[in-house]
N, C-alpha and C. Protein backbone atom coordinates (compact mmCIF):
# COMPACT_ATOMS: atom_id res chain seq x y z
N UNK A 1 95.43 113.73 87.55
CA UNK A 1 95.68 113.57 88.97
C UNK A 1 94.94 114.64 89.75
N UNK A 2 94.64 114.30 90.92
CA UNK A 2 94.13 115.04 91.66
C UNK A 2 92.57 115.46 92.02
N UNK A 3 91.77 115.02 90.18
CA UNK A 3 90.83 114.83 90.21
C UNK A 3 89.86 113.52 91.25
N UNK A 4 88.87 114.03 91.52
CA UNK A 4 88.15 112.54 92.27
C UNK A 4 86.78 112.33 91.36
N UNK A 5 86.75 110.83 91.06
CA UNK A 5 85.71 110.24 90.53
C UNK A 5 84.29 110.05 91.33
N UNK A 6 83.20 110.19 90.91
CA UNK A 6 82.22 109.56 91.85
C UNK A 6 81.51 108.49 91.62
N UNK A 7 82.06 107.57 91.13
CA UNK A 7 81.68 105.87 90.86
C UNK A 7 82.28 105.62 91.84
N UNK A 8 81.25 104.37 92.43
CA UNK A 8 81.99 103.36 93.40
C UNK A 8 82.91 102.89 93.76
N UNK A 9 84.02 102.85 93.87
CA UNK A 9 85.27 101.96 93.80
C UNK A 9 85.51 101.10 94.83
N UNK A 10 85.66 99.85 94.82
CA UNK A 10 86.35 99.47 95.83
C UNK A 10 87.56 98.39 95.66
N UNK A 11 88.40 98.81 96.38
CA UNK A 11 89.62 98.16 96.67
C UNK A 11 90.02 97.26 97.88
N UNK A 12 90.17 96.42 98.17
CA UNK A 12 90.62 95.62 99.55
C UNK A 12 91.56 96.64 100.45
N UNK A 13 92.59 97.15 99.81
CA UNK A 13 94.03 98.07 100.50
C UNK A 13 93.89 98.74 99.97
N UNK A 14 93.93 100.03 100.82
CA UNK A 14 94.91 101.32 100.57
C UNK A 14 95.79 101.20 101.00
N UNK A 15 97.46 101.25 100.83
CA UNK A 15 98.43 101.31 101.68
C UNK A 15 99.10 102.61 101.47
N UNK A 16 99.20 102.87 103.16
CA UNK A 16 100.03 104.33 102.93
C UNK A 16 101.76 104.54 103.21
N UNK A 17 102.17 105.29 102.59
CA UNK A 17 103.40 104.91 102.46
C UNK A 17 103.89 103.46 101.66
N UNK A 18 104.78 103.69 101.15
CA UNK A 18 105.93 102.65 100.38
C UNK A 18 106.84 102.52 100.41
N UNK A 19 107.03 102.72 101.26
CA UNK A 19 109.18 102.99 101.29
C UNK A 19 109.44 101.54 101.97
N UNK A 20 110.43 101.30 102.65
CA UNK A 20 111.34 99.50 102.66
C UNK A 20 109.73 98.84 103.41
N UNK A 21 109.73 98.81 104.34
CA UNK A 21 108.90 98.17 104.94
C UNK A 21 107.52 97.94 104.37
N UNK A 22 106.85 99.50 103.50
CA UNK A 22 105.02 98.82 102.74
C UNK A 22 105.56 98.00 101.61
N UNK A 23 106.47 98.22 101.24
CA UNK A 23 107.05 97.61 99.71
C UNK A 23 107.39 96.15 100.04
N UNK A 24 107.91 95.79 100.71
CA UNK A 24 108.48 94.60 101.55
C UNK A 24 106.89 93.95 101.82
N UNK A 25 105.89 94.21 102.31
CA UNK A 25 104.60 93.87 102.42
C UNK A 25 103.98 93.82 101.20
N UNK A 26 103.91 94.82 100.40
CA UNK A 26 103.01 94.53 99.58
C UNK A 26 103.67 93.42 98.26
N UNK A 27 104.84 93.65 97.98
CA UNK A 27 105.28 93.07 97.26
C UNK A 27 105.56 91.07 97.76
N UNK A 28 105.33 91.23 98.85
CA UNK A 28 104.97 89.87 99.51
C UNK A 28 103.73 89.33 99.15
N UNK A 29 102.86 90.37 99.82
CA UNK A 29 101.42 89.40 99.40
C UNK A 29 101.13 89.27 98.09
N UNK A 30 101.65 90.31 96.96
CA UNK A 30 101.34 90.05 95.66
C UNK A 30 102.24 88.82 94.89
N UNK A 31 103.26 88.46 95.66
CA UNK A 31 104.16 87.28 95.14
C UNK A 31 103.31 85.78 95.65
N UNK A 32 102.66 86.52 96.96
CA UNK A 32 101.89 84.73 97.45
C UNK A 32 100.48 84.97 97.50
N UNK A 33 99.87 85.71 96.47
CA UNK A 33 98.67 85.90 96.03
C UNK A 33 97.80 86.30 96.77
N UNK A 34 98.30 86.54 97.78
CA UNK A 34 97.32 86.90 99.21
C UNK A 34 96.65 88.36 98.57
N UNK A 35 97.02 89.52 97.88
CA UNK A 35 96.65 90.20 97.02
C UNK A 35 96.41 90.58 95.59
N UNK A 36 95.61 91.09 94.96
CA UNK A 36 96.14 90.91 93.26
C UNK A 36 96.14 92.14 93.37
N UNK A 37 96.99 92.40 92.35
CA UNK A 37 97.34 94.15 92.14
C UNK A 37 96.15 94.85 91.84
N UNK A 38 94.96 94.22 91.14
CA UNK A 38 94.01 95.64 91.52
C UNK A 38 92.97 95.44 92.73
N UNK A 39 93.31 94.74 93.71
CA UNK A 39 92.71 94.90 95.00
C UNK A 39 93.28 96.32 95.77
N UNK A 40 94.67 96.75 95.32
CA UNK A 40 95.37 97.90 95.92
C UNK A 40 95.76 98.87 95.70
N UNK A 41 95.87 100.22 95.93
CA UNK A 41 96.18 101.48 95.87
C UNK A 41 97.06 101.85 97.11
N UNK A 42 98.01 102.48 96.46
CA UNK A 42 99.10 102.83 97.26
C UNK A 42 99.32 104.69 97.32
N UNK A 43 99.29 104.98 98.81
CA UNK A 43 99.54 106.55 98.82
C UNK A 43 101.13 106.83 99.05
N UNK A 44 101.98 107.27 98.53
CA UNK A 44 103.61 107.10 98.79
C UNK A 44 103.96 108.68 97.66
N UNK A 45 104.24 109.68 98.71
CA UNK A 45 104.71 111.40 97.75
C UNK A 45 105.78 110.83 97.20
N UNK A 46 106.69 110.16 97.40
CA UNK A 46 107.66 109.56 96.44
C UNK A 46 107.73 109.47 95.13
N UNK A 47 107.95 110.01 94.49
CA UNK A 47 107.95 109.90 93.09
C UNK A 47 108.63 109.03 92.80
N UNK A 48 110.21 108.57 92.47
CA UNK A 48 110.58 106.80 92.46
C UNK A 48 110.20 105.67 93.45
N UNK A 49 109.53 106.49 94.44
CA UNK A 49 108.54 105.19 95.42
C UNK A 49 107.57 104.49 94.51
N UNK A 50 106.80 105.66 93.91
CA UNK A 50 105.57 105.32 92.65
C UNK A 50 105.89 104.54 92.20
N UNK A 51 107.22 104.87 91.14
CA UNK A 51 107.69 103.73 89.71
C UNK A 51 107.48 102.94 90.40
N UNK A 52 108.17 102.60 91.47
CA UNK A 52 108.60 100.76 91.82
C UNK A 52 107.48 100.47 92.19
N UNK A 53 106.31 100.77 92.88
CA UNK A 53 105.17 100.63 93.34
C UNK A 53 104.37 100.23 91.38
N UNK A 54 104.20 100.95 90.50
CA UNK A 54 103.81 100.63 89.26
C UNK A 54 104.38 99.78 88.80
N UNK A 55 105.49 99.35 89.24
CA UNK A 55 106.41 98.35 88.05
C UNK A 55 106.10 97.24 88.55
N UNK A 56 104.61 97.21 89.71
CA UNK A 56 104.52 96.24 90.48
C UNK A 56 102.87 95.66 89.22
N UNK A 57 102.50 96.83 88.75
CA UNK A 57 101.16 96.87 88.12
C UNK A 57 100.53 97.48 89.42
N UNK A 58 100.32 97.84 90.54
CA UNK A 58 99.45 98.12 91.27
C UNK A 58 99.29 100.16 91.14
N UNK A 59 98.33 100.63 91.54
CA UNK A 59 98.14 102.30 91.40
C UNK A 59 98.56 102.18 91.97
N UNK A 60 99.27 103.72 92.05
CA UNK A 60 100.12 104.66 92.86
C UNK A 60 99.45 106.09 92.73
N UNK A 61 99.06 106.96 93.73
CA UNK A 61 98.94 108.21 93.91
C UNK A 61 99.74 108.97 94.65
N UNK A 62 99.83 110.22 94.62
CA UNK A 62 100.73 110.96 95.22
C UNK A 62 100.40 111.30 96.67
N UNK A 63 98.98 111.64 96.86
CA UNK A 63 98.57 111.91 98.18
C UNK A 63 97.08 111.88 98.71
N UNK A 64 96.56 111.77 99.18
CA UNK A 64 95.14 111.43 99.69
C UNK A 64 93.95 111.79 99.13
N UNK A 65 94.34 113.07 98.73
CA UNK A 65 93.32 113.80 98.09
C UNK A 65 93.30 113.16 96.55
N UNK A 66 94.18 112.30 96.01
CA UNK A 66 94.09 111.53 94.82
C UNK A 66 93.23 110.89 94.79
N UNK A 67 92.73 110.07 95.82
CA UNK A 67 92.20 109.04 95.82
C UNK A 67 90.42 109.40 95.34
N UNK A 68 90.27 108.16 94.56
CA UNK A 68 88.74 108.56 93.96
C UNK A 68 87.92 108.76 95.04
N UNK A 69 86.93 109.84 95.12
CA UNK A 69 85.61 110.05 96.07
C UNK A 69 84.93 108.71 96.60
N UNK A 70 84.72 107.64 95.45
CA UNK A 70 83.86 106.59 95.98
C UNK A 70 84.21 105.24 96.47
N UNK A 71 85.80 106.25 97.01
CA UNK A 71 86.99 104.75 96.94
C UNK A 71 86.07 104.05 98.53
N UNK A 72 85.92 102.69 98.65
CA UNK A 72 85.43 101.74 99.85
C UNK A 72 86.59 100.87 100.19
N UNK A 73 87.51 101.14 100.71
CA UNK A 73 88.55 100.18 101.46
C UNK A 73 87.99 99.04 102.43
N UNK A 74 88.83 98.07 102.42
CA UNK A 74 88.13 97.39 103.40
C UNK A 74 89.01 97.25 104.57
N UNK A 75 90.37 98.34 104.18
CA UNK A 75 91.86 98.07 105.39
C UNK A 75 92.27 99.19 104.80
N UNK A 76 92.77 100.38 105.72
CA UNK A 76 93.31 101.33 105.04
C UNK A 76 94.78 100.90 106.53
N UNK A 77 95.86 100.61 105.97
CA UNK A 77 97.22 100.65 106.31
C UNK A 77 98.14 101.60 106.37
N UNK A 78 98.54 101.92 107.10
CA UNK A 78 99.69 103.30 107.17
C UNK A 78 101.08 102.11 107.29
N UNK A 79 102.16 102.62 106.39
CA UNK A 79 103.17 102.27 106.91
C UNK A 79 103.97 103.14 106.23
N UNK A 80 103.99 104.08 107.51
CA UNK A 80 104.74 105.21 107.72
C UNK A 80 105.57 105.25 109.15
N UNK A 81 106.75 106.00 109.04
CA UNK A 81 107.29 105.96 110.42
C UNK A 81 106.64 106.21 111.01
N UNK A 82 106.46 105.90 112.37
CA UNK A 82 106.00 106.18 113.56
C UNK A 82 105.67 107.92 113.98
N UNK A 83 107.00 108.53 113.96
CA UNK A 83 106.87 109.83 114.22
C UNK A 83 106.50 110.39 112.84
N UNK A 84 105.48 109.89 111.94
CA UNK A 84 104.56 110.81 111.18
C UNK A 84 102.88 110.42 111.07
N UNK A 85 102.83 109.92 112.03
CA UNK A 85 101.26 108.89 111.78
C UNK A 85 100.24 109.67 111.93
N UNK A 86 100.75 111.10 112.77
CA UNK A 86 100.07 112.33 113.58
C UNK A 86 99.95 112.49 112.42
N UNK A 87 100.37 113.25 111.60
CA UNK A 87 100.92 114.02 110.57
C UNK A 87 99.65 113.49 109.39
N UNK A 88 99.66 112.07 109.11
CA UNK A 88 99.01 111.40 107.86
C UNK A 88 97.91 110.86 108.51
N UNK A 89 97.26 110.25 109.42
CA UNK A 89 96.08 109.92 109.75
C UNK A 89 94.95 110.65 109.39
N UNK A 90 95.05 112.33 109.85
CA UNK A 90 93.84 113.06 109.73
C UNK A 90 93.16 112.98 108.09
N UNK A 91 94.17 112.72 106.94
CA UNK A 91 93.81 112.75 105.77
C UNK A 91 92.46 111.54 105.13
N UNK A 92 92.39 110.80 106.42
CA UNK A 92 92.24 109.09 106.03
C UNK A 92 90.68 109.06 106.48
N UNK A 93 90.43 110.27 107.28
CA UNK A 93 89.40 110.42 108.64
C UNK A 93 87.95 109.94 107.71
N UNK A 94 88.01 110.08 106.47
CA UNK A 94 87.07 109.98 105.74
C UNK A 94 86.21 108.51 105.29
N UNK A 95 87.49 107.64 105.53
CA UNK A 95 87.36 106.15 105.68
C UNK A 95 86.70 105.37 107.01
N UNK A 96 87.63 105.82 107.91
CA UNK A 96 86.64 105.68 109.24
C UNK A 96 85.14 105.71 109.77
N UNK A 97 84.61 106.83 108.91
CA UNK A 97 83.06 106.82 109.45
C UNK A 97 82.67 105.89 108.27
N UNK A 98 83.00 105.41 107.35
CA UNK A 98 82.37 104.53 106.51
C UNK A 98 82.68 102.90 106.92
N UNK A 99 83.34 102.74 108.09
CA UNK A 99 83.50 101.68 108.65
C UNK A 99 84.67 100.77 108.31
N UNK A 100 85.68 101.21 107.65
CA UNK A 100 86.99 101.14 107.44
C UNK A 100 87.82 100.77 108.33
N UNK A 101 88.36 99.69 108.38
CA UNK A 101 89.52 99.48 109.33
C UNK A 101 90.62 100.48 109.24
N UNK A 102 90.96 101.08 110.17
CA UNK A 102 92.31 101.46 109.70
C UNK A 102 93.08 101.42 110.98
N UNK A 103 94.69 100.59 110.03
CA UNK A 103 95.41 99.82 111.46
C UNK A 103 97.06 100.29 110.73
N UNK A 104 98.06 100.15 111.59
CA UNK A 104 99.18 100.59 111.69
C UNK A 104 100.03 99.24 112.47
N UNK A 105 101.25 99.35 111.33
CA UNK A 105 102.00 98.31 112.32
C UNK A 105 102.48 98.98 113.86
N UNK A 106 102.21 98.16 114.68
CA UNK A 106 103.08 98.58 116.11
C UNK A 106 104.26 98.04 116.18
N UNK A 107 105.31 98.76 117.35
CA UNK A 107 106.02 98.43 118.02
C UNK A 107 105.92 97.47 118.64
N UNK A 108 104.89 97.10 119.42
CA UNK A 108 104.89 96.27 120.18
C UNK A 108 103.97 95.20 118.87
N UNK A 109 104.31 93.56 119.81
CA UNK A 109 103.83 92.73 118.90
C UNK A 109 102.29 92.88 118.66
N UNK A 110 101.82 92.46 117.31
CA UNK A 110 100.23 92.59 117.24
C UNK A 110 100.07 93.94 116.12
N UNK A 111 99.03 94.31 116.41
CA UNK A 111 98.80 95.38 115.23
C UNK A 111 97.45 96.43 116.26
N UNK A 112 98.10 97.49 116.05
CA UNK A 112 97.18 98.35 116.47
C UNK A 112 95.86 99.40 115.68
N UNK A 113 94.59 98.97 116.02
CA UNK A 113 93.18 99.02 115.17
C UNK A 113 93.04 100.54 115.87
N UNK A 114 92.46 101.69 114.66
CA UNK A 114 91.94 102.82 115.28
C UNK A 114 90.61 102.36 114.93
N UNK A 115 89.69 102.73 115.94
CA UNK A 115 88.30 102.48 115.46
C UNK A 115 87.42 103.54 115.66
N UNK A 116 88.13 104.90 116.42
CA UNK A 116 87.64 106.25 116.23
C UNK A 116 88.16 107.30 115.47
N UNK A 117 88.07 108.52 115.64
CA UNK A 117 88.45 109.57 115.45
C UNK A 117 88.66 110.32 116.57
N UNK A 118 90.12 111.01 116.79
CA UNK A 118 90.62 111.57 118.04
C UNK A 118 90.64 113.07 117.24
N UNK A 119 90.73 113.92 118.00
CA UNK A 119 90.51 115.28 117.74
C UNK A 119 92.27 115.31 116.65
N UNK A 120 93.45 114.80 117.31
CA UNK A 120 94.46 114.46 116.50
C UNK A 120 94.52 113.67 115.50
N UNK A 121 93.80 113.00 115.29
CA UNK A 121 93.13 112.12 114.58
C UNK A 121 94.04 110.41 114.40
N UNK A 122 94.06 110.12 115.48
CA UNK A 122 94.97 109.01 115.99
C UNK A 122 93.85 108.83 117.56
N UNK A 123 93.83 107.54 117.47
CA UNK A 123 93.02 107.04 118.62
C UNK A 123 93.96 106.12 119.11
C-alpha cells in the first residue's frame, strides 16, 4: 500500500467515500451491470468500509495517495458529506488537469460538475 505504479491504468470510477449512500450506488450499478467491478476503485479510510467494499470484488484503498500514478478515470465521484468536500477535493486536483470529470452529488436536484481548480480546490 501506498506505493504508486507507473503503468497506465484505467478505470471508469473512482469513488470517494463508501459509507450508506457510495455503497448504496455502487453496489446498485454493479447489481444492474451498469458497472463491473474492475471498472472501479474506491477511496473510503474506513477500514470495515473496505471489507464490504471488497466483499463486493471491487479495490479498495485507504486514501488518495494509494491510488496508482497512471490511474485515468473517466468520473472521479466524491460521496462524501457535504461539510467535507473542502477537506477531500484538493487530493483529486491531479485528475482534473488530465480532463477528468469530477462531480459530487448535490443538494439540489441534478449533479454538480467541477471543471476547474479553485485555489480551495472546489469550483
Amino acid at each position: 500500500m501506498g506505493g504508486r505504479s507507473e503503468v497506465k491504468v484505467h478505470k471508469r470510477l473512482v469513488l470517494v467515500g463508501c459509507g450508506n449512500m457510495g455503497f448504496a450506488m455502487l453496489s446498485g450499478w454493479l447489481k444492474t451491470g451498469t458497472l463491473k467491478s474492475d471498472e472501479v476503485v474506491v477511496v473510503e479510510p474506513g477500514e470495515a468500509l473496505r471489507r464490504r467494499v471488497s466483499d463486493l470484488k471491487v479495490e479498495a484503498v485507504a486514501d488518495a495517495a494509494d491510488l496508482p500514478e497512471g490511474l485515468a478515470p473517466e468520473l472521479v465521484l466524491f460521496a462524501v458529506k457535504p461539510q467535507m468536500i473542502r477537506a477531500v477535493v484538493p487530493s483529486y486536483r491531479r485528475f482534473a488537469a488530465s480532463g477528468t470529470t469530477l462531480a459530487a452529488p448535490s443538494t439540489q436536484p441534478g449533479w454538480c460538475r467541477c471543471t476547474s481548480t479553485h485555489p480551495s480546490g472546489v469550483t
